[in-house]
C-alpha atoms as a PDB file:
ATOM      1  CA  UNK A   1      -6.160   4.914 -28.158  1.00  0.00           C
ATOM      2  CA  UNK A   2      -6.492   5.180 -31.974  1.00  0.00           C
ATOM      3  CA  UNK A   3      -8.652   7.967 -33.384  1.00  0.00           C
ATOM      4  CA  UNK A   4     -12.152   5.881 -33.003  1.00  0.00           C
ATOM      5  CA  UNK A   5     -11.473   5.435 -29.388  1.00  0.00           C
ATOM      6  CA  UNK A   6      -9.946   1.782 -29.118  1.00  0.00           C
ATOM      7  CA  UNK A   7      -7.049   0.605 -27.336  1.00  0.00           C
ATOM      8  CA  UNK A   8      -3.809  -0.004 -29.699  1.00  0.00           C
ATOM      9  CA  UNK A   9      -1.832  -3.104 -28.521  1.00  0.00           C
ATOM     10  CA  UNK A  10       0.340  -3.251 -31.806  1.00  0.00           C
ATOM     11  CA  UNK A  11       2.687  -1.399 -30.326  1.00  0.00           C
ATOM     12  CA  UNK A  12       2.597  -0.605 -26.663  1.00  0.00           C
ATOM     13  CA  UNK A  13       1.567  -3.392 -24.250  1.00  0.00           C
ATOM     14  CA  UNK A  14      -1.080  -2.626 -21.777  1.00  0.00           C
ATOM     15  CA  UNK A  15      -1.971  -6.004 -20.370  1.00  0.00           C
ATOM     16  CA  UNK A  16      -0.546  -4.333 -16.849  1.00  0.00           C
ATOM     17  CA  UNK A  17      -2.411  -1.209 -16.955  1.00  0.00           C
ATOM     18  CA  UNK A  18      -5.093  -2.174 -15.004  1.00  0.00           C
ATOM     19  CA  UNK A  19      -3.305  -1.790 -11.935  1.00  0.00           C
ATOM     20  CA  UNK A  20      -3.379   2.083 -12.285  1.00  0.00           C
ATOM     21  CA  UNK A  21      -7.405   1.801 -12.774  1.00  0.00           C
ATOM     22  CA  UNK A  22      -7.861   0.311  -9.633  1.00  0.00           C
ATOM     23  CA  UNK A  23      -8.595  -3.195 -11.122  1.00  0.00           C
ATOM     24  CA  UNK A  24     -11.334  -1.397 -14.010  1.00  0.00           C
ATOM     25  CA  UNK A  25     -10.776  -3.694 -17.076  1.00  0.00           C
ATOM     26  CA  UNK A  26      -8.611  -1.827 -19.729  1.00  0.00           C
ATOM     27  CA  UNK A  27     -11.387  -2.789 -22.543  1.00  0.00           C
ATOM     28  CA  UNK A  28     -14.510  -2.010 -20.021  1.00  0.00           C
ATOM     29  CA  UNK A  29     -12.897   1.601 -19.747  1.00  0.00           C
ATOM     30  CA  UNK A  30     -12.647   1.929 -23.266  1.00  0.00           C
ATOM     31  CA  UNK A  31     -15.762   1.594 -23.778  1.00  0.00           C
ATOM     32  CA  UNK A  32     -16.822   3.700 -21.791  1.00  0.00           C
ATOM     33  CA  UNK A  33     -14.683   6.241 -22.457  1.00  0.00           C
ATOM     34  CA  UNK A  34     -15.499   5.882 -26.222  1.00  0.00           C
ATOM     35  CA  UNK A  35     -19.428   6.158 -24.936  1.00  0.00           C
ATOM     36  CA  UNK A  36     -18.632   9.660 -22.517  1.00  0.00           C
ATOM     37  CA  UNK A  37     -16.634  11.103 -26.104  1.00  0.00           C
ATOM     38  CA  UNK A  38     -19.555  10.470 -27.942  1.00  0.00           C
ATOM     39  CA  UNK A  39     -21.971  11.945 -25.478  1.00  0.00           C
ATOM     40  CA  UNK A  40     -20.109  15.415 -24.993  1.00  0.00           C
ATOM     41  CA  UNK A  41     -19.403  15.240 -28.675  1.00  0.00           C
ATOM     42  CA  UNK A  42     -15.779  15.883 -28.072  1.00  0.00           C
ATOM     43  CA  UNK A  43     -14.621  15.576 -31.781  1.00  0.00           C
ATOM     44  CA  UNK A  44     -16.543  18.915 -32.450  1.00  0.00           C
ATOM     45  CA  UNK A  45     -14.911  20.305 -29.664  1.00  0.00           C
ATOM     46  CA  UNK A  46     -11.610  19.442 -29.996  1.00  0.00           C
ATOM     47  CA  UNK A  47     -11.897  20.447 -34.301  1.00  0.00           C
ATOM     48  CA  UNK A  48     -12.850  23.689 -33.092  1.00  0.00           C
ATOM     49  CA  UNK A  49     -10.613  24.187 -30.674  1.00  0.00           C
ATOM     50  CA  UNK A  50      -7.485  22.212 -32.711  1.00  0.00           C
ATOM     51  CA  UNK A  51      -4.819  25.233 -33.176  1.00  0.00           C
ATOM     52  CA  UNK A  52      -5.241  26.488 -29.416  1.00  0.00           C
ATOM     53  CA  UNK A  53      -4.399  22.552 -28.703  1.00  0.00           C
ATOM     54  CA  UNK A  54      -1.574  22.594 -31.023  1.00  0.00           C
ATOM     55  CA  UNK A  55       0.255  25.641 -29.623  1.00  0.00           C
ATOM     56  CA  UNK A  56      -0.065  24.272 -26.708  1.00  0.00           C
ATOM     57  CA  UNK A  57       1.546  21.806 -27.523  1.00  0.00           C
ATOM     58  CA  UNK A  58       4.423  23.179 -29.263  1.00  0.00           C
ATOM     59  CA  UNK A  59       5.009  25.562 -25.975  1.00  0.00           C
ATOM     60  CA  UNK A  60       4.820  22.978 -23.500  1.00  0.00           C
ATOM     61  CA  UNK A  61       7.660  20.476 -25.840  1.00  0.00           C
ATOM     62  CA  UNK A  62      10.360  23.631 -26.143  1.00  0.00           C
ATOM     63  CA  UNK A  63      12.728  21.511 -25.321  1.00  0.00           C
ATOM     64  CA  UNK A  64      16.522  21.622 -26.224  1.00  0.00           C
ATOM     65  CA  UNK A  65      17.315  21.097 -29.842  1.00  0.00           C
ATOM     66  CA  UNK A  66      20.515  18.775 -28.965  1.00  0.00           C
ATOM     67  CA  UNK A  67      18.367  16.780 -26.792  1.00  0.00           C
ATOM     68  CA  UNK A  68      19.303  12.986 -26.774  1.00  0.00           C
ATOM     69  CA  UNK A  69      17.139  10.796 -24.614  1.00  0.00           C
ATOM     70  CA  UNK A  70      19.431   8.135 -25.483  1.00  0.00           C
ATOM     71  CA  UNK A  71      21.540  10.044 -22.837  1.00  0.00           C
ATOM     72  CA  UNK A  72      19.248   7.978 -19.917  1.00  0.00           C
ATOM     73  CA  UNK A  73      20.432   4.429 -21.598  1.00  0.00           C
ATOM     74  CA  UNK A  74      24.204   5.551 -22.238  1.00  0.00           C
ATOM     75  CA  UNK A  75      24.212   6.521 -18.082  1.00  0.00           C
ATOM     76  CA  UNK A  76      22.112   3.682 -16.780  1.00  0.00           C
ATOM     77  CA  UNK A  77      23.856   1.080 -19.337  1.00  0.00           C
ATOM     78  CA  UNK A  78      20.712  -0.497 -20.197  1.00  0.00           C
ATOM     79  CA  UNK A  79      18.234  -0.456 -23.750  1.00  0.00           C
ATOM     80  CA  UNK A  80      15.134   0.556 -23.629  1.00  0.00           C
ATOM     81  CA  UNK A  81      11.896   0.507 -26.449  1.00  0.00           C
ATOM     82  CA  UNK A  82      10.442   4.113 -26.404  1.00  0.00           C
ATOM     83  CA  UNK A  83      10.387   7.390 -24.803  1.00  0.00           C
ATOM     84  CA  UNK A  84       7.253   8.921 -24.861  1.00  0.00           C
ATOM     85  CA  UNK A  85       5.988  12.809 -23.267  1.00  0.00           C
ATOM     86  CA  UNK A  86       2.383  13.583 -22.906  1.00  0.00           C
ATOM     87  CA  UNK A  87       1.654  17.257 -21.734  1.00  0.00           C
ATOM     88  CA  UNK A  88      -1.833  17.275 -19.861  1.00  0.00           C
ATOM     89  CA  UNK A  89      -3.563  20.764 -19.221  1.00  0.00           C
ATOM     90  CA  UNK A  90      -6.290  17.988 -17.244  1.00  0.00           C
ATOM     91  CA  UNK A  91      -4.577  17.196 -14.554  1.00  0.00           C
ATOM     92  CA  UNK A  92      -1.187  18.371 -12.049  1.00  0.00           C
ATOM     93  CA  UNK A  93       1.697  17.030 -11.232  1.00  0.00           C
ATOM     94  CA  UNK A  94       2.758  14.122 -13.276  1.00  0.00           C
ATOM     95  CA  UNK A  95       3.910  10.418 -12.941  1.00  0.00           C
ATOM     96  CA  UNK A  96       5.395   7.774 -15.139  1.00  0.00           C
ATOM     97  CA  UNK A  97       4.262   4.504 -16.701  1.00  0.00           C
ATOM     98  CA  UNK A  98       6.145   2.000 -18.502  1.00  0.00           C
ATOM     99  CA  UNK A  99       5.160  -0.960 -20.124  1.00  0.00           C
ATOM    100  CA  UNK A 100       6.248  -4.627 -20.591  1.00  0.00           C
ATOM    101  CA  UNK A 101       8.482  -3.967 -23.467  1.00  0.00           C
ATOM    102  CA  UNK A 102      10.064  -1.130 -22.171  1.00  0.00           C
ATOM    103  CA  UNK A 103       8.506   1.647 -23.520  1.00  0.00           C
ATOM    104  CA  UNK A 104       8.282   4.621 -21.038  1.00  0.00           C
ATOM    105  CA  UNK A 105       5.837   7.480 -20.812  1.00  0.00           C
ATOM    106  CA  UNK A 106       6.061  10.880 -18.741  1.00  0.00           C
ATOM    107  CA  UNK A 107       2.578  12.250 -18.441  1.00  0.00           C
ATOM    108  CA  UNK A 108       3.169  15.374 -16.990  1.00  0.00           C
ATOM    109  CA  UNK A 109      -0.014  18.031 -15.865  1.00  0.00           C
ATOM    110  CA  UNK A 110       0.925  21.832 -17.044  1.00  0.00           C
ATOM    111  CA  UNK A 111       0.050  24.157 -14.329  1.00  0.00           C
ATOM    112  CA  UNK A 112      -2.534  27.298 -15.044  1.00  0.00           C
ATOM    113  CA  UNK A 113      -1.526  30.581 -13.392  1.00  0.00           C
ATOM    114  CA  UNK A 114      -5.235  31.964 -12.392  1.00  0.00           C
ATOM    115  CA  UNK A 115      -3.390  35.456 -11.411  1.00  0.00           C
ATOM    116  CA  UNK A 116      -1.574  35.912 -15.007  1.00  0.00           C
ATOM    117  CA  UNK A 117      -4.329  34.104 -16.738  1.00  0.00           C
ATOM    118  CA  UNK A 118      -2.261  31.754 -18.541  1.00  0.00           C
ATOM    119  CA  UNK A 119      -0.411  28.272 -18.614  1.00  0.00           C
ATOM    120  CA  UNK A 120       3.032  28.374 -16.751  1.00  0.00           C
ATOM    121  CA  UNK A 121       5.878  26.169 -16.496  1.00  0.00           C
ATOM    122  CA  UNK A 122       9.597  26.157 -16.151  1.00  0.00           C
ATOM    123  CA  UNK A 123      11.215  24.367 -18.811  1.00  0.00           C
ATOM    124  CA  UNK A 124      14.866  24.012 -16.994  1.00  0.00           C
ATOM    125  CA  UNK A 125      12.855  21.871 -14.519  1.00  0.00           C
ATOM    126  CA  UNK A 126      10.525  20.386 -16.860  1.00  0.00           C
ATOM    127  CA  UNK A 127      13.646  18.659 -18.432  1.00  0.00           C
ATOM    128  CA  UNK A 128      14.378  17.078 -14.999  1.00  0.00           C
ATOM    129  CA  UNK A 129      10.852  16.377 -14.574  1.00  0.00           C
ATOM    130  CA  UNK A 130      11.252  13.922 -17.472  1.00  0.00           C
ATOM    131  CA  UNK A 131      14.446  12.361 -16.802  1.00  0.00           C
ATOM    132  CA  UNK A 132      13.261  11.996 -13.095  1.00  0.00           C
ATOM    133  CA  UNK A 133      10.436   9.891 -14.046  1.00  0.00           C
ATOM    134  CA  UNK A 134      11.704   7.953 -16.932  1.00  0.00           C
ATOM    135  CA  UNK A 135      14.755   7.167 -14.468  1.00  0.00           C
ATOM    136  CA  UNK A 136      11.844   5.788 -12.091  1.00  0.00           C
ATOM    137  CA  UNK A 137      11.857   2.736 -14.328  1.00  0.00           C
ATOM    138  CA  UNK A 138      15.159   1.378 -13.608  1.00  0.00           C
ATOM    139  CA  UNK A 139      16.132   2.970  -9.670  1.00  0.00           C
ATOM    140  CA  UNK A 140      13.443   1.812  -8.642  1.00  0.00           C
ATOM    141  CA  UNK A 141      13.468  -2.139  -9.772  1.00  0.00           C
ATOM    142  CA  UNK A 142      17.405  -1.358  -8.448  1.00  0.00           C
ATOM    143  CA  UNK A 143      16.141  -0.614  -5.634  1.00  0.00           C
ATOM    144  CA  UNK A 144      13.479  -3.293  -4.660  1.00  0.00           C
ATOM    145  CA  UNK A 145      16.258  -6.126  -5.852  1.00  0.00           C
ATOM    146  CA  UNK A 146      18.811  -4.784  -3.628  1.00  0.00           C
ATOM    147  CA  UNK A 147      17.188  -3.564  -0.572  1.00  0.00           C
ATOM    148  CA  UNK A 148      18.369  -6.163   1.837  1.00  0.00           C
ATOM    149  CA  UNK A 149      21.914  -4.824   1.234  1.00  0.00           C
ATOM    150  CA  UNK A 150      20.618  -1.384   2.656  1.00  0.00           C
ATOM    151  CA  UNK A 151      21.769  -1.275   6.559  1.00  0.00           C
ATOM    152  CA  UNK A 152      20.596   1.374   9.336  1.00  0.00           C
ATOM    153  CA  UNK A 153      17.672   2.523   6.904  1.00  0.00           C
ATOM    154  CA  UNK A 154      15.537   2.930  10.309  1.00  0.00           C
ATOM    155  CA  UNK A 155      17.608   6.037  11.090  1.00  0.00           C
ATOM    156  CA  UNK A 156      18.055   6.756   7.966  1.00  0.00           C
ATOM    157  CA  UNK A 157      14.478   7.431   7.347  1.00  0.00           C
ATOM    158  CA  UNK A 158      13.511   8.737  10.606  1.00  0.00           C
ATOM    159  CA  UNK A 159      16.353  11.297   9.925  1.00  0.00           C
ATOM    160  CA  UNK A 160      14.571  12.032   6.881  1.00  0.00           C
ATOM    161  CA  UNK A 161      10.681  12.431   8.594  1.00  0.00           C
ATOM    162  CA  UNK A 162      12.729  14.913  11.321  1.00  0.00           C
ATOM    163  CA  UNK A 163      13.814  16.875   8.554  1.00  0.00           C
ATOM    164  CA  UNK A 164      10.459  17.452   6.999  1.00  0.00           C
ATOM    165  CA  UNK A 165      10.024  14.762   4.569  1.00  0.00           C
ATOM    166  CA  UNK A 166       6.664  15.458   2.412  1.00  0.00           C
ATOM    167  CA  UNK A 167       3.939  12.347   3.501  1.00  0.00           C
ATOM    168  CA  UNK A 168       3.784  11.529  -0.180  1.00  0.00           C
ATOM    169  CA  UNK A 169       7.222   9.805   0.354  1.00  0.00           C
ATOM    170  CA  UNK A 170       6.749   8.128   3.706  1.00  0.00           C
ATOM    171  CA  UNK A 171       8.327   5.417   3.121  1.00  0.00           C
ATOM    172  CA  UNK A 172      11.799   3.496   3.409  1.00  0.00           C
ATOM    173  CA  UNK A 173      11.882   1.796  -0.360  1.00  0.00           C
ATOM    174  CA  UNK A 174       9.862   5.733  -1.489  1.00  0.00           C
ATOM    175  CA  UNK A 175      12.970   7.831  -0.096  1.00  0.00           C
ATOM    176  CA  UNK A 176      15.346   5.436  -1.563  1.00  0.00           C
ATOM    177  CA  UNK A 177      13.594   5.952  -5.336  1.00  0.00           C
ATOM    178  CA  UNK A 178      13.233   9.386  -4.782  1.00  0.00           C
ATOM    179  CA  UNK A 179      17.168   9.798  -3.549  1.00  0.00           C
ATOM    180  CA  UNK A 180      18.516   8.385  -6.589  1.00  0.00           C
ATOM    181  CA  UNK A 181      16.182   9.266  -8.975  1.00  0.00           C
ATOM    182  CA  UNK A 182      16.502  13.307  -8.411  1.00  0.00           C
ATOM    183  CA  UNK A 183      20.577  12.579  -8.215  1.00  0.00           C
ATOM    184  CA  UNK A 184      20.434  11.093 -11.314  1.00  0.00           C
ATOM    185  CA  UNK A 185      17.860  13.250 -12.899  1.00  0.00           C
ATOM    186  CA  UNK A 186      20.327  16.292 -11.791  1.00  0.00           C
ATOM    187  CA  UNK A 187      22.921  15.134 -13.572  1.00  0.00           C
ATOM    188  CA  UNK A 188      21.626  14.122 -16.675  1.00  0.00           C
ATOM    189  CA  UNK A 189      20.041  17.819 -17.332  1.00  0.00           C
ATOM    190  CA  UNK A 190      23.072  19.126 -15.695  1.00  0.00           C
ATOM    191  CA  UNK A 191      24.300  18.494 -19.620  1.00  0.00           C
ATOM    192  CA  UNK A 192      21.659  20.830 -21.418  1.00  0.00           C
ATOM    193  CA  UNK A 193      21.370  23.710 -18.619  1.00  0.00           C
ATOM    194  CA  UNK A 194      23.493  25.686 -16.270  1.00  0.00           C
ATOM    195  CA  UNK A 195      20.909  24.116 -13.296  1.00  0.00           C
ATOM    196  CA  UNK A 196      21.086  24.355  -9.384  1.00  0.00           C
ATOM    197  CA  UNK A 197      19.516  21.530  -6.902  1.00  0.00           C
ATOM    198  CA  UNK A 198      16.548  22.743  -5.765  1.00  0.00           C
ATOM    199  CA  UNK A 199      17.135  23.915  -1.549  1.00  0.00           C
ATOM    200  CA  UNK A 200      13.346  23.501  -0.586  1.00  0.00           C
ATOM    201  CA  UNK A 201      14.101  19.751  -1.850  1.00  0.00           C
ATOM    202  CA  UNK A 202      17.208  19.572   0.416  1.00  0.00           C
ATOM    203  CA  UNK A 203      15.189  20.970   3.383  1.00  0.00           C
ATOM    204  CA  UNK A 204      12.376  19.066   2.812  1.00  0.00           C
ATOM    205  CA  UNK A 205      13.990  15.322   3.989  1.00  0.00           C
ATOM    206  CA  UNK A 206      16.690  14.814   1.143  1.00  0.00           C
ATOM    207  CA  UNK A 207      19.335  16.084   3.204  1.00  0.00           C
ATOM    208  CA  UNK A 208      21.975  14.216   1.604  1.00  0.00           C
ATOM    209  CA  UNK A 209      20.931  14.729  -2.209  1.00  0.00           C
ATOM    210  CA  UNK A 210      23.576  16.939  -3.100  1.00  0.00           C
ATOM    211  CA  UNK A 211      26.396  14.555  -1.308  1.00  0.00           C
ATOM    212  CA  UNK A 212      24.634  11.859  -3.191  1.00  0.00           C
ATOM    213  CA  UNK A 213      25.503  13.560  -7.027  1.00  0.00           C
ATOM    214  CA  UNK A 214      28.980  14.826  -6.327  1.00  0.00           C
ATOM    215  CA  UNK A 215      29.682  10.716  -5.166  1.00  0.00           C
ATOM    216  CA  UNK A 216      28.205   9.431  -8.409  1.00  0.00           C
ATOM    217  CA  UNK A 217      29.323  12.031 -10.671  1.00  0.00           C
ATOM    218  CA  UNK A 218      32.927  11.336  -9.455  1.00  0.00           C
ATOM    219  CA  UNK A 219      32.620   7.167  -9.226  1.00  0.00           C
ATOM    220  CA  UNK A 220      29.890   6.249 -11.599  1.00  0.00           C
ATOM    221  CA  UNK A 221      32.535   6.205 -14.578  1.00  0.00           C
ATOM    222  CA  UNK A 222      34.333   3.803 -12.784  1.00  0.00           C
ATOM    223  CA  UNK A 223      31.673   0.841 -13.608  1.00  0.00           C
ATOM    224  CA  UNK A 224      30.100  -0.286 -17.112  1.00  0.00           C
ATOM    225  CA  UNK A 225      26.878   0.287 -15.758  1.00  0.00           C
ATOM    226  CA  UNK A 226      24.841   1.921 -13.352  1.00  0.00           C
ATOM    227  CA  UNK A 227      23.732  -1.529 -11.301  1.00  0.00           C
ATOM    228  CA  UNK A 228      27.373  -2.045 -10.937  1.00  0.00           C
ATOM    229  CA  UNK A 229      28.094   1.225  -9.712  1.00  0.00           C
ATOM    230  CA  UNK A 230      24.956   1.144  -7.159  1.00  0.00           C
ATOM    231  CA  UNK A 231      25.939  -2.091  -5.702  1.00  0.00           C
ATOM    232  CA  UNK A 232      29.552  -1.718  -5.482  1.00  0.00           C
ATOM    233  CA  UNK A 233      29.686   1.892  -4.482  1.00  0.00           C
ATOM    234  CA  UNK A 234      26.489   3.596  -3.721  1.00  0.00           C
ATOM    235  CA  UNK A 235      24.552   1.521  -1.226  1.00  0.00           C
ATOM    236  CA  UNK A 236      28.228   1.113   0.663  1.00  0.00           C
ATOM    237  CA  UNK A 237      28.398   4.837   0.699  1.00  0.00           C
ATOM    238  CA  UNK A 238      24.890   5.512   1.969  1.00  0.00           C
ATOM    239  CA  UNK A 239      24.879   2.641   4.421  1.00  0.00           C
ATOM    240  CA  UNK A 240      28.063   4.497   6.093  1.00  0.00           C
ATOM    241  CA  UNK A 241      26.444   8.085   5.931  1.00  0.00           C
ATOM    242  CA  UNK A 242      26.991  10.292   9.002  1.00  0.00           C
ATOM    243  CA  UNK A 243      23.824  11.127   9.648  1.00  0.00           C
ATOM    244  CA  UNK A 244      23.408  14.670  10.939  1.00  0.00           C
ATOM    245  CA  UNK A 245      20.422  14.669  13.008  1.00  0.00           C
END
């Protein structure tokens, strides 16, 4: 939204977004929204409040000062519009969107420490936070446009639920995403920090994560692009997984 509360089209393309409002028009909500702003007055409280916002800010985007997002389109082999971050102290968690014309958005929720009475986060992991989701946009169309080459993924996911896979990912096409999307996220922020994969992650259903990066680390660099790679090599090599159950 611009300043006076109105969607801007010019340049990010929302016509999709309604999906994520559960079918509430974009301009409806707008309107609305504009209407609840104006009711709690929020521009006073946001004029008064502006430098506790803005060091916010500038703690939550400490990011590296060699960091090259471009990275993510040099290792996927693809172009994309925009990279965008939004820190949210509204919300946890966080999730991607992207739009029709490629631009991509991490909106991630900062989490607030009631004990130490104060906003925490750890920004090793907050840099694969971001490449995790902005890598979302291109596994996972991989993913669905491949998935019939995918053989034994019965076991493969009932290997996954006996090892203590979360409900949030129960799912065959979910696991897959969420496979390749932490491999890849690994590696990319492998290149900024001195980072170790996560072992609640491995004993939570992703048994084979860390056999996943050392294979595309070492073949990857073999193929022009990542869809090459993950035809050619990676579904081949997960399909003939020994599964350890």
């Amino acid at each position: 939204m611009n300043d006076n509360y109105e969607i801007n089209n010019e340049k990010i393309n929302f016509d999709d977004l309604t999906k994520y409002l559960g079918g509430v028009d974009i301009n409806k909500f707008a309107r609305n929204f504009k209407s609840y702003a104006e009711k709690i007055n929020w521009d006073n409280f946001f004029d008064n409040h502006k430098n506790f916002f803005i060091q916010l800010l500038s703690k939550f985007c400490d990011f590296p000062s060699n960091l090259n997002l471009n990275d993510i389109e040099i290792f996927y082999g693809c172009k994309l519009k925009s990279f965008n971050y939004i820190p949210s102290i509204l919300m946890n968690g966080g999730f991607s969107y992207h739009d029709k014309n490629k631009n991509i958005f991490y909106i991630r929720g900062i989490e607030w420490a009631k004990e130490e009475n104060k906003f925490v986060y750890d920004k090793k992991y907050l840099l694969e936070c971001l490449f995790h989701e902005y890598s979302h946009v291109i596994v996972n169309n991989l993913v669905d446009k491949y998935i019939f080459l995918f053989s034994d993924l019965d076991n493969f996911f009932a290997e996954a639920i006996y090892n203590n896979l979360p409900q949030t990912y129960n799912n065959k096409k979910i696991l897959l995403y969420e496979y390749f999307v932490r491999a890849n996220a690994f590696i990319l922020t492998k290149k900024y920090y001195d980072t170790v994969i996560k072992s609640w992650i491995v004993e939570h259903g992703f048994t084979y994560l860390e056999d996943i990066i050392s294979f595309t680390i070492l073949n990857k660099k073999n193929y022009q692009n990542y869809e090459e790679f993950f035809v050619n090599e990676l579904i081949p090599y997960v399909n003939n997984i020994k599964l350890k159950k």
